[in-house]
Protein backbone atom coordinates (compact mmCIF):
# COMPACT_ATOMS: atom_id res chain seq x y z
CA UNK A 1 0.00 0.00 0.00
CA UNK A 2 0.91 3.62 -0.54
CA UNK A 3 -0.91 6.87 -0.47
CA UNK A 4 0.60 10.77 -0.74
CA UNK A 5 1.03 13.14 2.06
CA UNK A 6 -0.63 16.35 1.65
CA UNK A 7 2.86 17.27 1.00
CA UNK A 8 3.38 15.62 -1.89
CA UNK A 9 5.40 13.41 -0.70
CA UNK A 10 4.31 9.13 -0.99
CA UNK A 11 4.14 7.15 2.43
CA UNK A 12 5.42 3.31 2.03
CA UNK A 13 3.59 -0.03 3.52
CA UNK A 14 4.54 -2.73 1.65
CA UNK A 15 6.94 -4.62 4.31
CA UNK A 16 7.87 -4.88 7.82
CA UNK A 17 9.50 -3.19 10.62
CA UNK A 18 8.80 0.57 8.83
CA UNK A 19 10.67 3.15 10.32
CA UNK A 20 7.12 5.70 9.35
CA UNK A 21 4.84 3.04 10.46
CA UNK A 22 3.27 2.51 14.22
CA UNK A 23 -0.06 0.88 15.80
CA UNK A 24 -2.11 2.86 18.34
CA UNK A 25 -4.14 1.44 20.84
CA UNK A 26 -6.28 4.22 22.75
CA UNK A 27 -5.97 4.52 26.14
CA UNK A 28 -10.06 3.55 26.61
CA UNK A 29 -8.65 -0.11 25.19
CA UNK A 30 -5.70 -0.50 27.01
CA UNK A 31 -7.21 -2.35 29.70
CA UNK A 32 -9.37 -3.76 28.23
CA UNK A 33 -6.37 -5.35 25.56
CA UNK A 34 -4.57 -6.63 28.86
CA UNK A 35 -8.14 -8.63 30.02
CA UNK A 36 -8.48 -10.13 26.75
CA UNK A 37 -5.10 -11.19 26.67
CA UNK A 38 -5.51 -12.94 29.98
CA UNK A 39 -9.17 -14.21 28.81
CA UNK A 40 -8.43 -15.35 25.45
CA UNK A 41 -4.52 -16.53 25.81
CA UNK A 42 -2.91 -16.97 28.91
CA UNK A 43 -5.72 -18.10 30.83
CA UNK A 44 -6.23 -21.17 27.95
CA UNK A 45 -2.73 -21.62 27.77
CA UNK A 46 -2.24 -22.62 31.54
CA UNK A 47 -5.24 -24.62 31.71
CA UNK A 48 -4.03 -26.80 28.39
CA UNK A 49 -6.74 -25.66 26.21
CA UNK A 50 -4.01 -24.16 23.56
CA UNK A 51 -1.10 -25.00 22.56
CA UNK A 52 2.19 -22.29 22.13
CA UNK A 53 1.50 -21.75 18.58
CA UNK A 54 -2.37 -21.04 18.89
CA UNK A 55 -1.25 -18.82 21.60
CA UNK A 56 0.75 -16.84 19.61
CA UNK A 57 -1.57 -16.64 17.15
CA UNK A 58 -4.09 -15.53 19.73
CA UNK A 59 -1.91 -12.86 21.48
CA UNK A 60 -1.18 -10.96 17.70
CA UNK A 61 -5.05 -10.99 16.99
CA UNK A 62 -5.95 -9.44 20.40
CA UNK A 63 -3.43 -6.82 19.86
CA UNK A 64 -4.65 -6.22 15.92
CA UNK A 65 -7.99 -5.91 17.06
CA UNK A 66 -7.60 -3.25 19.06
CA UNK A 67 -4.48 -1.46 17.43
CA UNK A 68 -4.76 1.37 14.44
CA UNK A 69 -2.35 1.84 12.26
CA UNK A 70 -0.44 4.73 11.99
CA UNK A 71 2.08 6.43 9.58
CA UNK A 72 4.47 9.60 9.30
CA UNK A 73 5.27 11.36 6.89
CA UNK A 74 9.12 11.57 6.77
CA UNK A 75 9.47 15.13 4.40
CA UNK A 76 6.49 16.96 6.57
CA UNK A 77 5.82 15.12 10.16
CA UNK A 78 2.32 14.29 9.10
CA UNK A 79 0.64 12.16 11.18
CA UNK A 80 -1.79 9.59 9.42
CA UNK A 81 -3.93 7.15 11.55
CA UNK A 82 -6.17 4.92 9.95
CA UNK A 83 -9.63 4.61 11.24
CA UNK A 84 -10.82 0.66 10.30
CA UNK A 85 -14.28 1.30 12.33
CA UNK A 86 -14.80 4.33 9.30
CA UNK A 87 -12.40 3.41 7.08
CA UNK A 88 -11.18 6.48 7.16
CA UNK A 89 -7.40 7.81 7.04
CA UNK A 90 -7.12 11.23 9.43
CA UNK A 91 -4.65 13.53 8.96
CA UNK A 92 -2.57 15.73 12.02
CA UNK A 93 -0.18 18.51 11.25
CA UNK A 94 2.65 19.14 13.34
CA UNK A 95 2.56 22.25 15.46
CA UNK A 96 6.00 23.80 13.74
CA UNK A 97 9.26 22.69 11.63
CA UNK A 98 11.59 21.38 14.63
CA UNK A 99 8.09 18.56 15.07
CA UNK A 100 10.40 15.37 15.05
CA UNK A 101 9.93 13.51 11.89
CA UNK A 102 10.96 10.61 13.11
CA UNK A 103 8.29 10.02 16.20
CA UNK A 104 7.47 6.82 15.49
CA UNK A 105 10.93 5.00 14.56
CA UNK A 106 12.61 2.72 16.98
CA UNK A 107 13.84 4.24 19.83
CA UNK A 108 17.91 2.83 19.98
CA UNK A 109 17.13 0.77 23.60
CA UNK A 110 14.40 -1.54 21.14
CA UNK A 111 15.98 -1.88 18.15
């Protein structure tokens, strides 16, 4: 996928581990992520009902579900987050030019 920044400039997501790309889970789900973690994975996974694999599997979906995707645009420090309940892409301008263009890369402890 790619789309252009009101900028002019083209945004990138067509592999993994973007340095422009990050997933947002609103605070109003972030407890609510943790429960149906325990719920739907660790809580199986101690009593035997899953195995490690359909755990994993399990765990990525919770997070998906309640994750949007997000993207920056590396020229302007656009934000873009993508809205799956509307379908919708919003757009967020940065305050001024010294915005950090960069706010969603890796931070050097994670990478």
């Amino acid at each position: 996928m790619k789309f252009g920044c009101h900028c002019g400039a083209t945004i990138f997501d067509n592999t993994d581990d973007l340095p422009q790309k990050g997933h947002l889970i609103p605070d109003q789900e972030w407890f609510a992520t943790y429960d149906a973690m325990d719920d739907e994975v660790i809580v199986p996974l101690s009593q035997g009902a899953i195995d490690n694999q359909k755990a994993f599997h399990l765990s990525r979906g919770v997070i998906s579900r309640a994750s949007r995707l997000m993207y920056q645009c590396s020229v302007c420090g656009r934000l873009y987050i993508y809205d799956k309940r509307g379908g919708a892409l919003h757009c967020y301008v940065p305050s001024d030019d010294a915005t950090s263009k960069e706010i969603l890369r890796s931070r050097d402890s994670c990478s």
